[in-house]
Protein backbone atom coordinates (compact mmCIF):
# COMPACT_ATOMS: atom_id res chain seq x y z
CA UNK A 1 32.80 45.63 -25.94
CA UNK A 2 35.57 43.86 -27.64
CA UNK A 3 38.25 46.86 -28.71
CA UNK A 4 39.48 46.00 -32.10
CA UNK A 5 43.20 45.72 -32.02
CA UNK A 6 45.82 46.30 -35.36
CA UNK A 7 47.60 43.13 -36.54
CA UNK A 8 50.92 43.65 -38.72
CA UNK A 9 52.15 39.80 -38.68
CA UNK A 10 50.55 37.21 -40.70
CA UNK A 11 52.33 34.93 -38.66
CA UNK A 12 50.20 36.11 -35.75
CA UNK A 13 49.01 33.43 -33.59
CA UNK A 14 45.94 35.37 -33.29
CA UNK A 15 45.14 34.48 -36.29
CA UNK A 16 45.59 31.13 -36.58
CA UNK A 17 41.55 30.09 -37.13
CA UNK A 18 41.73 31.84 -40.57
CA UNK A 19 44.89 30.22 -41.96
CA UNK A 20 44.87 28.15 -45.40
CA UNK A 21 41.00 28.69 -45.66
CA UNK A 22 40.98 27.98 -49.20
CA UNK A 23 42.95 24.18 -48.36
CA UNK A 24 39.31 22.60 -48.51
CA UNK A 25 41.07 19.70 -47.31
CA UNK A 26 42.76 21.00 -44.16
CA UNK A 27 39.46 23.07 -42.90
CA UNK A 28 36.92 20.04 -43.23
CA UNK A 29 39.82 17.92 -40.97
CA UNK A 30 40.81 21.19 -38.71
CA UNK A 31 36.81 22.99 -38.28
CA UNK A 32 35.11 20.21 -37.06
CA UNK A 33 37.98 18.61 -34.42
CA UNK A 34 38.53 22.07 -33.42
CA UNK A 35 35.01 22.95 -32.90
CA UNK A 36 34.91 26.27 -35.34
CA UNK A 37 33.28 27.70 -38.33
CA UNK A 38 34.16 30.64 -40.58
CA UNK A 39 31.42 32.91 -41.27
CA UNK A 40 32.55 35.12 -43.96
CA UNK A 41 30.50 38.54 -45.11
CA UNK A 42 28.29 41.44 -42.73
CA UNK A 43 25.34 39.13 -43.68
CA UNK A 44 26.75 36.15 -42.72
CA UNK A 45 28.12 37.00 -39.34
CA UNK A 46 25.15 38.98 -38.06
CA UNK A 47 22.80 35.47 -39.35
CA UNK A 48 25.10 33.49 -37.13
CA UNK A 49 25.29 35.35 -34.48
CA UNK A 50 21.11 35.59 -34.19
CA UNK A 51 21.35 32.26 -34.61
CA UNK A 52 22.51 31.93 -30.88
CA UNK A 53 26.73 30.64 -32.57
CA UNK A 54 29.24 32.15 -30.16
CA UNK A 55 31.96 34.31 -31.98
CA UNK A 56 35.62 33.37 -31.01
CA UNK A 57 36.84 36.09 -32.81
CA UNK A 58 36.64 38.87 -35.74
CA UNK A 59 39.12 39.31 -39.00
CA UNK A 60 37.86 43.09 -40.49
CA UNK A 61 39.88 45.21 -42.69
CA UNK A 62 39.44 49.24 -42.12
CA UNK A 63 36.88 49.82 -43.83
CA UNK A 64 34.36 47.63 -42.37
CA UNK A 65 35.04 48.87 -38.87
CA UNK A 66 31.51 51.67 -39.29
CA UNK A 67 29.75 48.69 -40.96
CA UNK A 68 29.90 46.26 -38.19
CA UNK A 69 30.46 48.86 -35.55
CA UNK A 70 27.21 47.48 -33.08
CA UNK A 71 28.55 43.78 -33.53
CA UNK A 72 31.90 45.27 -32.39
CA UNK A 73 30.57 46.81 -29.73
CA UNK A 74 28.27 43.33 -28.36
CA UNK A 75 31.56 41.07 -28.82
CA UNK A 76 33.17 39.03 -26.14
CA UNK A 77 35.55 38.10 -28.52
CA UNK A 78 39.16 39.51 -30.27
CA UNK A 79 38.22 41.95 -32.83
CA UNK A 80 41.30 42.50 -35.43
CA UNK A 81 42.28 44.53 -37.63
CA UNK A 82 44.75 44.08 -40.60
CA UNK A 83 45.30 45.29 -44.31
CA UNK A 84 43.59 43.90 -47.23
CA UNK A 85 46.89 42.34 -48.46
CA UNK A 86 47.16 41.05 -44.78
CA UNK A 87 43.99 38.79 -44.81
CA UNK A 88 44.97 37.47 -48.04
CA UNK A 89 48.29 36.09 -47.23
CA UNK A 90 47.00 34.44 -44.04
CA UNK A 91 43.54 33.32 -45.75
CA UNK A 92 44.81 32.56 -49.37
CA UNK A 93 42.69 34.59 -51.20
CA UNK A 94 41.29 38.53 -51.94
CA UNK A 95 38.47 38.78 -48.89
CA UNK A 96 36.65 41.19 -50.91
CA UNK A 97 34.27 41.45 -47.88
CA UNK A 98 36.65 42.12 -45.64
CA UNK A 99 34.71 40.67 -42.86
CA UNK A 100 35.06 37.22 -41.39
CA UNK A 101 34.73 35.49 -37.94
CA UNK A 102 35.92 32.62 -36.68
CA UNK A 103 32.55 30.88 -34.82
CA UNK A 104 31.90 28.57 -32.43
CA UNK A 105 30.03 25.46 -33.86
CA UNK A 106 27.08 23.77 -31.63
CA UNK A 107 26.25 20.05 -31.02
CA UNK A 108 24.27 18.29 -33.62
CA UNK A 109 20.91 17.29 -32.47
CA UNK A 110 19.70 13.48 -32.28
CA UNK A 111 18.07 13.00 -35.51
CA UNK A 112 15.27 11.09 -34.10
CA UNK A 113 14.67 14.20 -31.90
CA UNK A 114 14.45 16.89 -35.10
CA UNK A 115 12.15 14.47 -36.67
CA UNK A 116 9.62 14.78 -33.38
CA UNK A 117 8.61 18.00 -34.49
CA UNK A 118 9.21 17.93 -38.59
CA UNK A 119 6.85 17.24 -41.26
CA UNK A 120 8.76 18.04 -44.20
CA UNK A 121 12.89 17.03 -44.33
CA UNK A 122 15.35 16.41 -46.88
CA UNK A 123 17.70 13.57 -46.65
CA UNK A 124 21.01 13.79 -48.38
CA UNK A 125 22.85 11.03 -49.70
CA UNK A 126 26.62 11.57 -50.60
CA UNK A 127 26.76 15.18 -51.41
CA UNK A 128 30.01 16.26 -51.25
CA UNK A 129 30.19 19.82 -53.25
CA UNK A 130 29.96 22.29 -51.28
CA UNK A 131 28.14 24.67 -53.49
CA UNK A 132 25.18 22.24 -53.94
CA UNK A 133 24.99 21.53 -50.38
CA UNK A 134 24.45 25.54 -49.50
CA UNK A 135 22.33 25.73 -52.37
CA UNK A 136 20.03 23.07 -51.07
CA UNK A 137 20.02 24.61 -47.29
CA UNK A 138 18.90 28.04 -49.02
CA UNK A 139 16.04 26.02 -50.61
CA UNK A 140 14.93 24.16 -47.42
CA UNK A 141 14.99 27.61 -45.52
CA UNK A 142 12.98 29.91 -48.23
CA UNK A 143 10.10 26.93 -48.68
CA UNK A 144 9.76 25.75 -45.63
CA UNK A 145 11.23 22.66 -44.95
CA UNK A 146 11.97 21.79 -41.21
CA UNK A 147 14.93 20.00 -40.99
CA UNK A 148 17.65 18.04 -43.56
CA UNK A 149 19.36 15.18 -42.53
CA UNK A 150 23.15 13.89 -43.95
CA UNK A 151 24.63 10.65 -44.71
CA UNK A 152 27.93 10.43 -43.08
CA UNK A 153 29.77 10.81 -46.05
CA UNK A 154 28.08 14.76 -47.13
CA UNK A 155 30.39 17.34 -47.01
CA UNK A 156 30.28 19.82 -43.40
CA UNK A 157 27.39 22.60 -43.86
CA UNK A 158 29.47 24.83 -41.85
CA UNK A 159 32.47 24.30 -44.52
CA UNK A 160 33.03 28.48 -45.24
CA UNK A 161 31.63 27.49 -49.20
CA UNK A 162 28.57 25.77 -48.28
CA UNK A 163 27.70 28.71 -45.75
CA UNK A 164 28.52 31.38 -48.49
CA UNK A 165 26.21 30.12 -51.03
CA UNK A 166 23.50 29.18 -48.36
CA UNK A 167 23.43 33.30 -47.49
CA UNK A 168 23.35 31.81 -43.68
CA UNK A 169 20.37 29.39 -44.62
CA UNK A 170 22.39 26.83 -42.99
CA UNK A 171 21.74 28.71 -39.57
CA UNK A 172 18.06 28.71 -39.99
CA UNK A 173 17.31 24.91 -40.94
CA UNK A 174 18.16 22.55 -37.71
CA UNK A 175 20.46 19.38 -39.56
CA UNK A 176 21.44 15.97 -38.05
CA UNK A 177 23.60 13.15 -39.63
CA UNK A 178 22.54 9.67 -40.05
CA UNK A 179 24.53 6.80 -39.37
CA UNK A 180 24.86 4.28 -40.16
CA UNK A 181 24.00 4.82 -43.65
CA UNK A 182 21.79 3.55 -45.29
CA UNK A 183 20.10 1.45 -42.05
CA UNK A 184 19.35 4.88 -40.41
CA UNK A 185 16.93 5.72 -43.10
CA UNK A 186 14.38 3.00 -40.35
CA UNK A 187 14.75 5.77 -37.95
CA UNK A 188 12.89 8.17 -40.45
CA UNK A 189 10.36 5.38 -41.61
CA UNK A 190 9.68 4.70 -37.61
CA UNK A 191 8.95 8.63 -37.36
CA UNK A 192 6.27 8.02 -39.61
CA UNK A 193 7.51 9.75 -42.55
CA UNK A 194 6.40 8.56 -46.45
CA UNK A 195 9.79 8.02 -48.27
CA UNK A 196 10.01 9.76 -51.51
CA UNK A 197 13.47 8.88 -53.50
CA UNK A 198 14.05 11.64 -56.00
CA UNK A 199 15.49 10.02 -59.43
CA UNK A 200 15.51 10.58 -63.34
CA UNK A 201 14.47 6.98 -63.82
CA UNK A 202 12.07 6.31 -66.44
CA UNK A 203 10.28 4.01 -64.19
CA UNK A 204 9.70 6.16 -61.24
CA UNK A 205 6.44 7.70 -60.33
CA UNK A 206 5.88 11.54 -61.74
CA UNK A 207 6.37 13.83 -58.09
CA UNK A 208 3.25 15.44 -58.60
CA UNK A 209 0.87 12.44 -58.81
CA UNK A 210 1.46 11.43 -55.53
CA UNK A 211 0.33 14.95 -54.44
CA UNK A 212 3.04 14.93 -51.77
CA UNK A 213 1.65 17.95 -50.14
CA UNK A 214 -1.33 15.92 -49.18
CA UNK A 215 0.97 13.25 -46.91
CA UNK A 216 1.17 13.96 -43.32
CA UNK A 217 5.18 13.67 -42.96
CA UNK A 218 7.43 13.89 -45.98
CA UNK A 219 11.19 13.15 -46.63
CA UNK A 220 12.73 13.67 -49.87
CA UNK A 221 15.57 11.76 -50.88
CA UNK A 222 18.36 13.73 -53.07
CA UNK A 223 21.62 12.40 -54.23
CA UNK A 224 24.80 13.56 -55.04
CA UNK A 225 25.52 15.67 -58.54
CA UNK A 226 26.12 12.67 -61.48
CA UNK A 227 25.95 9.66 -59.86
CA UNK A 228 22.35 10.45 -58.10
CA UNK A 229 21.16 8.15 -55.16
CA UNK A 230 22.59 4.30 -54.54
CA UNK A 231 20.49 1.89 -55.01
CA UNK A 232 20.52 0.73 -51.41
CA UNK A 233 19.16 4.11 -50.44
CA UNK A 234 16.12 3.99 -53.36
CA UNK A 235 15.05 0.78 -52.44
CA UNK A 236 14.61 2.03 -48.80
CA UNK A 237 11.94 4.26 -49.88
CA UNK A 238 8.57 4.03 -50.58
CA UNK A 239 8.37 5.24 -53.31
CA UNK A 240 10.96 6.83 -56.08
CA UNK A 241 9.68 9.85 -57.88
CA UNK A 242 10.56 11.95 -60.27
CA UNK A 243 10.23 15.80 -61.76
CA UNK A 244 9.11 15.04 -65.43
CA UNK A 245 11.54 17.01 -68.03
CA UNK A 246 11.15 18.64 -71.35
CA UNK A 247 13.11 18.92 -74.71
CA UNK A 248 15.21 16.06 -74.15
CA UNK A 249 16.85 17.21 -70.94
CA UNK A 250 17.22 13.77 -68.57
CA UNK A 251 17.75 15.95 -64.89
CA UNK A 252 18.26 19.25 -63.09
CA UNK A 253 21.05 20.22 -60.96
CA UNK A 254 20.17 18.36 -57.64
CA UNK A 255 19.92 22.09 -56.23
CA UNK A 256 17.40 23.03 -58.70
CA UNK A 257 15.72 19.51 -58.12
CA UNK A 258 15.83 20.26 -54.57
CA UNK A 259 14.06 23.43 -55.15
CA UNK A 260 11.37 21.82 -57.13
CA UNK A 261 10.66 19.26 -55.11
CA UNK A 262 10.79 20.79 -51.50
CA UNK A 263 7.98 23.53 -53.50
CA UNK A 264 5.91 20.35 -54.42
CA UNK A 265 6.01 19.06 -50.80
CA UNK A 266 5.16 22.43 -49.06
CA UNK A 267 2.81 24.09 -51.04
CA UNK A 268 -0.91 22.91 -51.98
């Protein structure tokens, strides 16, 4: 047991993982070189720590100390303690739930070795908001999906944001990067997956008529918000699809496409 010790100084070096987290441009440099993520929120934490992440250390105020008493008590790692008005000069903003912890990150896994045992993955294409990106890991988690694999250029899935909105999805779904980009996509062809590029084109082939839940390995391509997927990455697939629309809307959110089409994919 870890006991949780009172911080006064928000100059503390103690508390130097939780500094600037709202500088989205200093944490995606810092998190990864550094090897840390910032699970923020009771949920959060415990989700990380069950899924095997090694706390470095624990940022409560007062109040939470009852809450998150039996994760106090199983930490090898600094708990502290400071005021509300504390964690928001050091973090930049109100941590209305006044938990957060500072978490080791793992190594990613070969993504020819996730697609070994995976029959249904997402591949990402330039997705750099944050908010999409957890949205999409939420998705993949609730309907089954076994793995989603990055370009280099998506934004971290262990960015604080992207594991917020996720709820901790982005514990549960294993991820890998490809790279290069877009010549890695051969590495999920050679896997025997059936390519399915997801885009509003009027000349793509309705989701559903391919009965994708029928095809013995599946990845879904998904762009980034606006600009959808590049053209080098649609003409890698085998086939671009579509989710038909209705009263003259052209496209979902991708997170709501994402939904859609990982439900098409997974259920009969």
């Amino acid at each position: 047991m870890s006991e949780p010790s009172t911080i006064t100084d928000p100059a503390d070096p103690r508390l130097a993982d939780y500094t600037g987290l709202t500088d989205v441009e200093l944490r995606r440099r810092r998190e990864p070189a550094e090897g840390l993520f910032i699970a923020e929120g009771e949920k959060v934490i415990r989700r990380a720590l069950s899924a095997g992440y090694r706390m470095r250390s624990m940022l409560l105020t007062a109040k939470w100390l009852d809450v998150m008493s039996d994760v106090i008590a199983a930490a090898d790692a600094p708990v502290h303690v400071v005021e509300p008005a504390l964690a928001e000069a050091v973090t930049g903003y109100h941590v209305h739930r006044g938990a957060l912890a500072s978490m080791e990150r793992k190594p990613l896994p070969d993504a020819a070795d996730l697609l070994a045992g995976a029959r249904r993955v997402a591949v990402l294409e330039g997705l750099v908001d944050h908010t999409n990106l957890g949205a999409i890991f939420r998705s993949a988690a609730a309907l089954g999906m076994d793995a989603v694999l990055l370009s280099p250029d998506c934004a971290d899935p262990l960015y604080r944001r992207a594991v917020k909105v996720s709820m901790g999805a982005v514990f549960a779904v294993p991820y890998a990067r490809l790279d290069p980009w877009p010549t890695a996509l051969d590495t999920v062809r050679d896997a025997g997956f059936t390519l399915l590029a997801l885009t509003p084109a009027d000349t793509a082939v309705d989701l559903a008529t391919l009965a994708p839940h029928t095809l013995p390995k599946t990845a879904l391509l998904l762009g980034a918000e606006g600009e959808g997927l590049t053209p080098r990455a649609i003409a890698a697939a085998h086939h671009p699809v579509r989710i038909p629309m209705a009263h003259g809307i052209d496209s979902l959110n991708v997170g709501a496409a994402a939904a859609v089409a990982f439900y098409a994919v997974t259920t009969p």
